[in-house]
PDB file of N, CA and C in Angstrom:
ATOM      1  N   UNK A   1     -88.720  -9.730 -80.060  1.00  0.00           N
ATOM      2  CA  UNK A   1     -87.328  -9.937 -79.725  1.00  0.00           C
ATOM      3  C   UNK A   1     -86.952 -11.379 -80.014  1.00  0.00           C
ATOM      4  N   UNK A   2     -85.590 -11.465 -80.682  1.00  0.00           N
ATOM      5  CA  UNK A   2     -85.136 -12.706 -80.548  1.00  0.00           C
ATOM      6  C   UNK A   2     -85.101 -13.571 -79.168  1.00  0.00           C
ATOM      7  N   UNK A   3     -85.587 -14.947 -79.084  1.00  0.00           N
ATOM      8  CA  UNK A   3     -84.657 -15.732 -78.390  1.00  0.00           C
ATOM      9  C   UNK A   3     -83.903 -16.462 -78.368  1.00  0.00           C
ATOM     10  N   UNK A   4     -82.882 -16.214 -78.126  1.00  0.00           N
ATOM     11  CA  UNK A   4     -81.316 -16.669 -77.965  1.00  0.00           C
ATOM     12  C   UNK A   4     -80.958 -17.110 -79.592  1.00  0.00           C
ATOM     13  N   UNK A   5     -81.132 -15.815 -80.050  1.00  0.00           N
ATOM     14  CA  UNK A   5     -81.255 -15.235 -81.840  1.00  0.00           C
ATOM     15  C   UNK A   5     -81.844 -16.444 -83.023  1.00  0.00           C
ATOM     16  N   UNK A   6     -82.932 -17.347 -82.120  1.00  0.00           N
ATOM     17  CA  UNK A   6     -83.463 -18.415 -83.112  1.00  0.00           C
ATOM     18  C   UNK A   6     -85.217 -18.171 -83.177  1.00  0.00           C
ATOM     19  N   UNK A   7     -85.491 -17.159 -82.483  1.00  0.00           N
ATOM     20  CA  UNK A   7     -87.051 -16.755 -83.372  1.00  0.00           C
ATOM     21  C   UNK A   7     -87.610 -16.524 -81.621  1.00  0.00           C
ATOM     22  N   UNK A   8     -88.887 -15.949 -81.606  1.00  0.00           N
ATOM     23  CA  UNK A   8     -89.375 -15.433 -80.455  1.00  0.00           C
ATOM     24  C   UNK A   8     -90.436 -17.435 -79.766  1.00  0.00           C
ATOM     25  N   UNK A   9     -90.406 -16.099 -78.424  1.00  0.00           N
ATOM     26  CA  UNK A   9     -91.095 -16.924 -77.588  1.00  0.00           C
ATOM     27  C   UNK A   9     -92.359 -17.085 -77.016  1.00  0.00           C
ATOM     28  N   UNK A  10     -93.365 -17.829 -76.822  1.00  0.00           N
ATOM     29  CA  UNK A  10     -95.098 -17.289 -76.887  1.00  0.00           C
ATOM     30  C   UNK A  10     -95.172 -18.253 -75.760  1.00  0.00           C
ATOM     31  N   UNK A  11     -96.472 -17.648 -74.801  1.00  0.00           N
ATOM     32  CA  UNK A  11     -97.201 -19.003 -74.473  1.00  0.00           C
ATOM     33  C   UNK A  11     -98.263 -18.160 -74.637  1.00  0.00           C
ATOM     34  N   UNK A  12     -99.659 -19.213 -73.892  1.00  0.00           N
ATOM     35  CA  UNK A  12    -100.874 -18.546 -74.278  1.00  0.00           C
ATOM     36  C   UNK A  12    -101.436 -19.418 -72.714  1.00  0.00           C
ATOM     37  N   UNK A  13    -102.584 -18.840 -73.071  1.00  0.00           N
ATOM     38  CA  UNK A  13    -103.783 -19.566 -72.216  1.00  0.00           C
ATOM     39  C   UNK A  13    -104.704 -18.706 -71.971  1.00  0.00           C
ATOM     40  N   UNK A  14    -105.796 -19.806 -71.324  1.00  0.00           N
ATOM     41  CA  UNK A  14    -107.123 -18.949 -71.411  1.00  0.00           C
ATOM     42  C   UNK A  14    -107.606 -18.322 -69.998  1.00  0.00           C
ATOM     43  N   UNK A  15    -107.631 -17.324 -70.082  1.00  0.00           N
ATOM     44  CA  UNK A  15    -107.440 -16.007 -68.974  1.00  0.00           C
ATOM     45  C   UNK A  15    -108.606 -14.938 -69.154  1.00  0.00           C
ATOM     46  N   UNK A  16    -109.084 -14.584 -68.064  1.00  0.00           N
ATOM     47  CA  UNK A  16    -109.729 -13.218 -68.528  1.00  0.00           C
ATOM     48  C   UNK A  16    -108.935 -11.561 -69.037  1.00  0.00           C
ATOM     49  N   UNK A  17    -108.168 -12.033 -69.501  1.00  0.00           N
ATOM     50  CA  UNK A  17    -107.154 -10.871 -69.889  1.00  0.00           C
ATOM     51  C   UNK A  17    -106.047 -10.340 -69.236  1.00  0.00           C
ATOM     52  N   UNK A  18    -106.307 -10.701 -67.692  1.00  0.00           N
ATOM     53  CA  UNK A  18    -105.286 -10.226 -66.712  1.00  0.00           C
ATOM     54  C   UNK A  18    -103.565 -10.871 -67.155  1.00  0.00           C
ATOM     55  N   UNK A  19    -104.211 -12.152 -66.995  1.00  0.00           N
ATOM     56  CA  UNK A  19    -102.703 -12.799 -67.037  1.00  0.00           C
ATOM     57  C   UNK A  19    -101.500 -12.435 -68.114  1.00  0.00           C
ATOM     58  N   UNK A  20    -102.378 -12.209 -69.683  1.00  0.00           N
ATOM     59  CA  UNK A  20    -102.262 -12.055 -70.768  1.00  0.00           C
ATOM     60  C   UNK A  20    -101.030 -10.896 -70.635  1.00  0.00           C
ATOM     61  N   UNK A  21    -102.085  -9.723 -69.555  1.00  0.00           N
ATOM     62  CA  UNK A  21    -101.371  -8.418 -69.690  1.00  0.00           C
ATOM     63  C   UNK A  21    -100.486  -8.245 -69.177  1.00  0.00           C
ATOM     64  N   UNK A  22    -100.615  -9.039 -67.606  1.00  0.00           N
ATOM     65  CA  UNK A  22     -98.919  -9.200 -66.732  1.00  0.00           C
ATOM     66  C   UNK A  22     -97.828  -9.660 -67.485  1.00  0.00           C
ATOM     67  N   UNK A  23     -97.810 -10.807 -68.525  1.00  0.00           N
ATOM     68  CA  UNK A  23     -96.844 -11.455 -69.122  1.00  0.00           C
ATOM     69  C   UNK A  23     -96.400 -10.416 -69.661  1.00  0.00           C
ATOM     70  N   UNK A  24     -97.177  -9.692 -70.747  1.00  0.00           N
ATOM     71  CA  UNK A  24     -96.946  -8.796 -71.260  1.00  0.00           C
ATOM     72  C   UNK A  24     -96.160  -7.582 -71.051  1.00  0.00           C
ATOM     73  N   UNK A  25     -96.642  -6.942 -69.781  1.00  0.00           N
ATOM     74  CA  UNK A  25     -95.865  -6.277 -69.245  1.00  0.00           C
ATOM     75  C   UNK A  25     -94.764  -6.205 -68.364  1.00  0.00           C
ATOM     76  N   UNK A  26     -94.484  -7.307 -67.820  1.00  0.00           N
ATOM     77  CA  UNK A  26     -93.169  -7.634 -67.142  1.00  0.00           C
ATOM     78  C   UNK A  26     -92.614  -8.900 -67.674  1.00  0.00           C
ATOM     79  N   UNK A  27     -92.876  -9.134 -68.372  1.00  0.00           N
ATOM     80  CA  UNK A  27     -92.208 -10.716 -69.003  1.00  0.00           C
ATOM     81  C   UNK A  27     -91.956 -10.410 -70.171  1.00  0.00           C
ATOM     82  N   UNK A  28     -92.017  -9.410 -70.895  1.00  0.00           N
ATOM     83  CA  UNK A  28     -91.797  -9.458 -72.769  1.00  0.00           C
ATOM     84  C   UNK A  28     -90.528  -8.143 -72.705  1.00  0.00           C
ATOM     85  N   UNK A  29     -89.689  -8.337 -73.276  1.00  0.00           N
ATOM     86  CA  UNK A  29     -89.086  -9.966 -73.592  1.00  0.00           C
ATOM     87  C   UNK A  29     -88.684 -10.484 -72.517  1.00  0.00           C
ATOM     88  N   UNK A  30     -88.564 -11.847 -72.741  1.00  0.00           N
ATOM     89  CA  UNK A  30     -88.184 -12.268 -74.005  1.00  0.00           C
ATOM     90  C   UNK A  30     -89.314 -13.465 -74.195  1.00  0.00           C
ATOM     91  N   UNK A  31     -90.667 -13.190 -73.167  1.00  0.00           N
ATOM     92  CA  UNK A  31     -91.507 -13.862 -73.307  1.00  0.00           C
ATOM     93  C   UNK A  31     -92.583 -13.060 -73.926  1.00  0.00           C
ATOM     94  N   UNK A  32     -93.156 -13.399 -74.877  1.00  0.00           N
ATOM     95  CA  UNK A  32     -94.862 -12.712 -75.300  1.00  0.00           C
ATOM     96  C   UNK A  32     -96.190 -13.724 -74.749  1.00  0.00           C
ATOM     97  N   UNK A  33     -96.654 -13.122 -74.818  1.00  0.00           N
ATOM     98  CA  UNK A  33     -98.562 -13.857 -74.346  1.00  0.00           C
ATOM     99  C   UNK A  33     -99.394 -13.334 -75.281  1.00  0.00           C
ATOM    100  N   UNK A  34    -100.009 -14.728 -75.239  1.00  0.00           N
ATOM    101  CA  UNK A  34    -101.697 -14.466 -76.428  1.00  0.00           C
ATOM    102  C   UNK A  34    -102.683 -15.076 -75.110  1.00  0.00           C
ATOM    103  N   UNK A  35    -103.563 -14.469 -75.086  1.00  0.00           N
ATOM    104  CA  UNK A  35    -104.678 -14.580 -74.705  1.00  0.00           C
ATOM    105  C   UNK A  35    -105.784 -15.357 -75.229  1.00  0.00           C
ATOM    106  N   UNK A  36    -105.739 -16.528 -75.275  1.00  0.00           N
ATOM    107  CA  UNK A  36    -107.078 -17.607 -75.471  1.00  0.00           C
ATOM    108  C   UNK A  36    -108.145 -17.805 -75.342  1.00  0.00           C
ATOM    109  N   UNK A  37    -108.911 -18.042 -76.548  1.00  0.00           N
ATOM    110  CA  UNK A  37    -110.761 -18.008 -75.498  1.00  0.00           C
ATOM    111  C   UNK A  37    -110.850 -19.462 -75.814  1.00  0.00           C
ATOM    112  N   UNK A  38    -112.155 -20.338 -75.150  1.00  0.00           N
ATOM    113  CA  UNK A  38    -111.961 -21.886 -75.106  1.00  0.00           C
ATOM    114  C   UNK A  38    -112.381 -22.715 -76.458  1.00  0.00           C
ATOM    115  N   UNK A  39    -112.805 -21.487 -77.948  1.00  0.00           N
ATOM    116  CA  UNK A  39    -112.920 -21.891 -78.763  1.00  0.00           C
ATOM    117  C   UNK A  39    -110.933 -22.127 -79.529  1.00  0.00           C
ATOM    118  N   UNK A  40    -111.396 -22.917 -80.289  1.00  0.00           N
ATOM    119  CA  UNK A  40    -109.857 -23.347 -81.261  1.00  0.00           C
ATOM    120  C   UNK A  40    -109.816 -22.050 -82.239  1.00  0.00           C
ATOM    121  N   UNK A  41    -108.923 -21.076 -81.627  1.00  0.00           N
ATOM    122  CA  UNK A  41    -108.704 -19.759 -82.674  1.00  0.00           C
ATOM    123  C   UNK A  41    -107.355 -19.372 -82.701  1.00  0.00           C
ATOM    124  N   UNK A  42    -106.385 -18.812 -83.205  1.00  0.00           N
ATOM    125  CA  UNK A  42    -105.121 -18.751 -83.064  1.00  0.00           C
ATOM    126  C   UNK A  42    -104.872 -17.293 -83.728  1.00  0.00           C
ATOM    127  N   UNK A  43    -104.527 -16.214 -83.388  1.00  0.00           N
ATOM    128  CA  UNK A  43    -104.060 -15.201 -84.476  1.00  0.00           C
ATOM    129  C   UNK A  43    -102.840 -15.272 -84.959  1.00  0.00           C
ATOM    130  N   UNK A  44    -102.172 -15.939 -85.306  1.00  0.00           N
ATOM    131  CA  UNK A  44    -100.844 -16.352 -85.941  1.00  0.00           C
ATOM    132  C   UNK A  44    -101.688 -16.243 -87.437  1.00  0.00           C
ATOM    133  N   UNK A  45    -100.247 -16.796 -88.220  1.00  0.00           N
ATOM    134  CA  UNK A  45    -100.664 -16.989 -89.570  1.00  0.00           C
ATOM    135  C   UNK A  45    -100.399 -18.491 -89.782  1.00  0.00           C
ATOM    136  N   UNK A  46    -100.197 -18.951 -90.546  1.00  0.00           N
ATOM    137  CA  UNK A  46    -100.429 -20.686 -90.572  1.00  0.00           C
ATOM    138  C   UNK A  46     -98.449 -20.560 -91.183  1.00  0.00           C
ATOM    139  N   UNK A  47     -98.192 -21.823 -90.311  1.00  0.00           N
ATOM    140  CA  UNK A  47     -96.910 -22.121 -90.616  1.00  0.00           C
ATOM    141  C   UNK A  47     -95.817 -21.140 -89.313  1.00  0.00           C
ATOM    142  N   UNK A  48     -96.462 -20.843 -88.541  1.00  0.00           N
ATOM    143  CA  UNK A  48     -95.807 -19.386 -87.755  1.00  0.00           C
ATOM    144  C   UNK A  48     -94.467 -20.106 -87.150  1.00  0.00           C
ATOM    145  N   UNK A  49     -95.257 -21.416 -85.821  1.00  0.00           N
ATOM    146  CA  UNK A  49     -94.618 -21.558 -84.958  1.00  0.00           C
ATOM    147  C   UNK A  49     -93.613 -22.966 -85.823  1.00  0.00           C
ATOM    148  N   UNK A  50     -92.002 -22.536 -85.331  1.00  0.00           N
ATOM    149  CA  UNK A  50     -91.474 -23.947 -85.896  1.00  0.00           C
ATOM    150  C   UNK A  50     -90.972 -25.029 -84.584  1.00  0.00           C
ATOM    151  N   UNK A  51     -91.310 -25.103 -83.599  1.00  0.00           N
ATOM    152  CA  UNK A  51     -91.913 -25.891 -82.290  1.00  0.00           C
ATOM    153  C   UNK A  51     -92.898 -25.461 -81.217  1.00  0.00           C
ATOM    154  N   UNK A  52     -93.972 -26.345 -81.363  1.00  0.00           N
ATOM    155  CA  UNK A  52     -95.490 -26.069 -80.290  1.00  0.00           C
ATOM    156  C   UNK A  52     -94.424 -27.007 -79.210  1.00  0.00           C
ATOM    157  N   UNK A  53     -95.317 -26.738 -78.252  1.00  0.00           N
ATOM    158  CA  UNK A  53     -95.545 -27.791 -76.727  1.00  0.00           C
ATOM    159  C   UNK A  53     -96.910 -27.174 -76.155  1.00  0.00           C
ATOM    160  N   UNK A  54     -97.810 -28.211 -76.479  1.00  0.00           N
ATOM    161  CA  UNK A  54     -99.147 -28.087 -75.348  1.00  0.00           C
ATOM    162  C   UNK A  54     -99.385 -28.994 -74.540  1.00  0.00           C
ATOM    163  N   UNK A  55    -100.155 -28.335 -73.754  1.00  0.00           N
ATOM    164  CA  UNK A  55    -100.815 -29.546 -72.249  1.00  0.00           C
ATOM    165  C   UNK A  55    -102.439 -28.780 -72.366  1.00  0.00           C
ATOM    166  N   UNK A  56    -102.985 -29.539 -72.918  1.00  0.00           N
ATOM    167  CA  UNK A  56    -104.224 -29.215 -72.938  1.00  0.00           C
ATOM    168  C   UNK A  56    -105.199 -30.098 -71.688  1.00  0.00           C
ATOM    169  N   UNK A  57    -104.773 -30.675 -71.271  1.00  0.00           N
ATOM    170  CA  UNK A  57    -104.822 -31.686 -69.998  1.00  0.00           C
ATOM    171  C   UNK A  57    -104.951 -30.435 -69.275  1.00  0.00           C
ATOM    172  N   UNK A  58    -103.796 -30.143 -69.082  1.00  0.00           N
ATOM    173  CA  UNK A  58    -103.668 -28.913 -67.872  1.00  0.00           C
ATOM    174  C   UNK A  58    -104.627 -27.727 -67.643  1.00  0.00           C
ATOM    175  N   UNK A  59    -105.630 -27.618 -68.866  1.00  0.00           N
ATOM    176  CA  UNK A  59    -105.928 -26.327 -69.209  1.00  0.00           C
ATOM    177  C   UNK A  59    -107.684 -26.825 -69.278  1.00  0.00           C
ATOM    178  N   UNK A  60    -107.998 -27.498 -68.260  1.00  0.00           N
ATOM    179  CA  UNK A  60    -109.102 -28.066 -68.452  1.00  0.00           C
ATOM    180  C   UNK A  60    -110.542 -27.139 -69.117  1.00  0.00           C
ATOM    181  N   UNK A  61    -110.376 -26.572 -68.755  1.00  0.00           N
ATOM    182  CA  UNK A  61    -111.656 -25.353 -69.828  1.00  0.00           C
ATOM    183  C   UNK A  61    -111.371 -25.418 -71.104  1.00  0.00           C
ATOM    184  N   UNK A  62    -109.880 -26.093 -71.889  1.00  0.00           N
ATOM    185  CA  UNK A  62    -109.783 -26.400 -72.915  1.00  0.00           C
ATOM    186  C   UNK A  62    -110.411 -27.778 -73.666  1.00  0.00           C
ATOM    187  N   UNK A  63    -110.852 -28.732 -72.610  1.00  0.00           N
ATOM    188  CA  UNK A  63    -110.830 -30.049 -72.851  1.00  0.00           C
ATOM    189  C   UNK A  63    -112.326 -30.153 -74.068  1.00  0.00           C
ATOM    190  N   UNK A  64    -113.175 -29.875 -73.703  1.00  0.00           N
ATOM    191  CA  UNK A  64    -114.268 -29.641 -74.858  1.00  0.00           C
ATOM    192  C   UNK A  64    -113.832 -29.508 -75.773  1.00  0.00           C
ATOM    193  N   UNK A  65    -112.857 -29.018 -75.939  1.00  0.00           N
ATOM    194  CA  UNK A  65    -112.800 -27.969 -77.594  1.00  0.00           C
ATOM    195  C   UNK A  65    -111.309 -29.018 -78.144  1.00  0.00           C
ATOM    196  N   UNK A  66    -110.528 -30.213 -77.665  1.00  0.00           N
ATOM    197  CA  UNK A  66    -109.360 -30.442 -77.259  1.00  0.00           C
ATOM    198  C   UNK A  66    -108.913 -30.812 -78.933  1.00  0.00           C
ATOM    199  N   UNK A  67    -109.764 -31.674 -79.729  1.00  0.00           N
ATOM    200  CA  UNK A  67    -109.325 -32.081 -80.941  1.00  0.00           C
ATOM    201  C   UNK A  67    -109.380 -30.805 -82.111  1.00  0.00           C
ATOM    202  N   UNK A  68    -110.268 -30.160 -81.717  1.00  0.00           N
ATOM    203  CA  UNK A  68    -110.241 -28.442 -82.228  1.00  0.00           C
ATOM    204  C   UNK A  68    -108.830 -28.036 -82.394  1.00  0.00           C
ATOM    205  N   UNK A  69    -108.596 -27.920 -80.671  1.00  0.00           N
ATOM    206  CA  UNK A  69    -107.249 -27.026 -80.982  1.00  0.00           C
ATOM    207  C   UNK A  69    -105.647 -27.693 -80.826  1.00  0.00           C
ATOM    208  N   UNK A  70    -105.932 -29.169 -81.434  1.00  0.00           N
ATOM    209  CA  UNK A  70    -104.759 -29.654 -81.850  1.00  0.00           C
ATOM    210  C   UNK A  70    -105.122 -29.396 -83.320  1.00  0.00           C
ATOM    211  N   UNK A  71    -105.959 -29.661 -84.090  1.00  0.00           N
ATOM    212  CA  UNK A  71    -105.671 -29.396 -85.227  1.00  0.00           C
ATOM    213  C   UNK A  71    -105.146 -27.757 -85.619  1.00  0.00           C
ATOM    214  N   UNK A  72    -105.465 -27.168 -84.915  1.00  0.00           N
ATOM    215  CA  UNK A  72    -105.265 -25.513 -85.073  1.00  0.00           C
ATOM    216  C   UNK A  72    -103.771 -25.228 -84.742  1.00  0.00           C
ATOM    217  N   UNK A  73    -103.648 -25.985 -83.890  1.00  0.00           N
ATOM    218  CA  UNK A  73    -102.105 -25.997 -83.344  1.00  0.00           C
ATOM    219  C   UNK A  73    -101.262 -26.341 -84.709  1.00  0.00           C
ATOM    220  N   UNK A  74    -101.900 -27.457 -85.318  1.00  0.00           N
ATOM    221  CA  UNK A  74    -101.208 -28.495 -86.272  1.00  0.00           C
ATOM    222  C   UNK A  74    -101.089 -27.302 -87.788  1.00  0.00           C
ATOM    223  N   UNK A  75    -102.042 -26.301 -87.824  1.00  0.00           N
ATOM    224  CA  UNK A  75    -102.145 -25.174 -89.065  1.00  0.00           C
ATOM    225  C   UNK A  75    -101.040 -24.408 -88.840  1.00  0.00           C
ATOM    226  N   UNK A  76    -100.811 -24.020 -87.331  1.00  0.00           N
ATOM    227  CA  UNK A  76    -100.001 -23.260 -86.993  1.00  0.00           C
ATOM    228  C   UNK A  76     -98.494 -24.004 -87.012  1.00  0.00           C
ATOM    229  N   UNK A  77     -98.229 -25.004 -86.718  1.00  0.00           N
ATOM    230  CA  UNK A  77     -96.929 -25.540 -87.207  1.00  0.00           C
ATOM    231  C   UNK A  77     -96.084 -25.318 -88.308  1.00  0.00           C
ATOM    232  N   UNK A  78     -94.638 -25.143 -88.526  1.00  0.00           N
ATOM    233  CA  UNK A  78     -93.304 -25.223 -89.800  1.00  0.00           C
ATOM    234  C   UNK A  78     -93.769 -26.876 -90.163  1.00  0.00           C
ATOM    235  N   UNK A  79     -94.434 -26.636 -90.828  1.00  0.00           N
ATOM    236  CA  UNK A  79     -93.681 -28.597 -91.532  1.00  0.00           C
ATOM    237  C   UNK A  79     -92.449 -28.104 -92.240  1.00  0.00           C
ATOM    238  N   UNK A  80     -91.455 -28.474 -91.834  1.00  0.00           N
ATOM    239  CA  UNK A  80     -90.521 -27.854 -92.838  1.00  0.00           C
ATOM    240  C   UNK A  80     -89.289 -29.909 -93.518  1.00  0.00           C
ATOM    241  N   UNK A  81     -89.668 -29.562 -94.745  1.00  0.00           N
ATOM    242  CA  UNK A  81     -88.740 -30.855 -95.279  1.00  0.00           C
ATOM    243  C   UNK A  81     -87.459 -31.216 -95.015  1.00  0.00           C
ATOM    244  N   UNK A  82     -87.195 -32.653 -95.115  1.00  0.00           N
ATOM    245  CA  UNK A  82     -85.412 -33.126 -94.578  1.00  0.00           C
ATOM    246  C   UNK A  82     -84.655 -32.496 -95.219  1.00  0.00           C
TER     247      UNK A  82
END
């Protein structure tokens, strides 16, 4: 589903599946959920998202893996030109 007709809406995090599925099922739309494991993996395609916001701070089971999944984040970004 669109949001607010300029492209959909995601968050993620790393969950044993539960959380993943609640979002899912009472939050979509106009929210979707991906489900994270603490390696840097993304099922998008590269170029997907055209604005991230992470807190990998927040997500401390992420912190090991942290320069991982900014660069993964960074695959997944629009670079899009002026």
């Amino acid at each position: 589903m669109e949001w607010w007709g300029v492209g959909e809406l995601w968050g993620g995090g790393v969950v044993d599946g539960v959380g993943g599925d609640f979002a899912e099922e009472y939050l979509n739309p106009p929210l979707r959920a991906a489900t994270l494991r603490q390696e840097p993996r993304l099922a998008f395609a590269d170029d997907f998202f055209s604005l991230i916001y992470c807190n990998i701070r927040g997500s401390p089971n992420l912190t090991d893996h942290a320069n991982g999944w900014l660069l993964e984040l960074h695959r997944r970004w629009q670079r899009r030109s002026a």
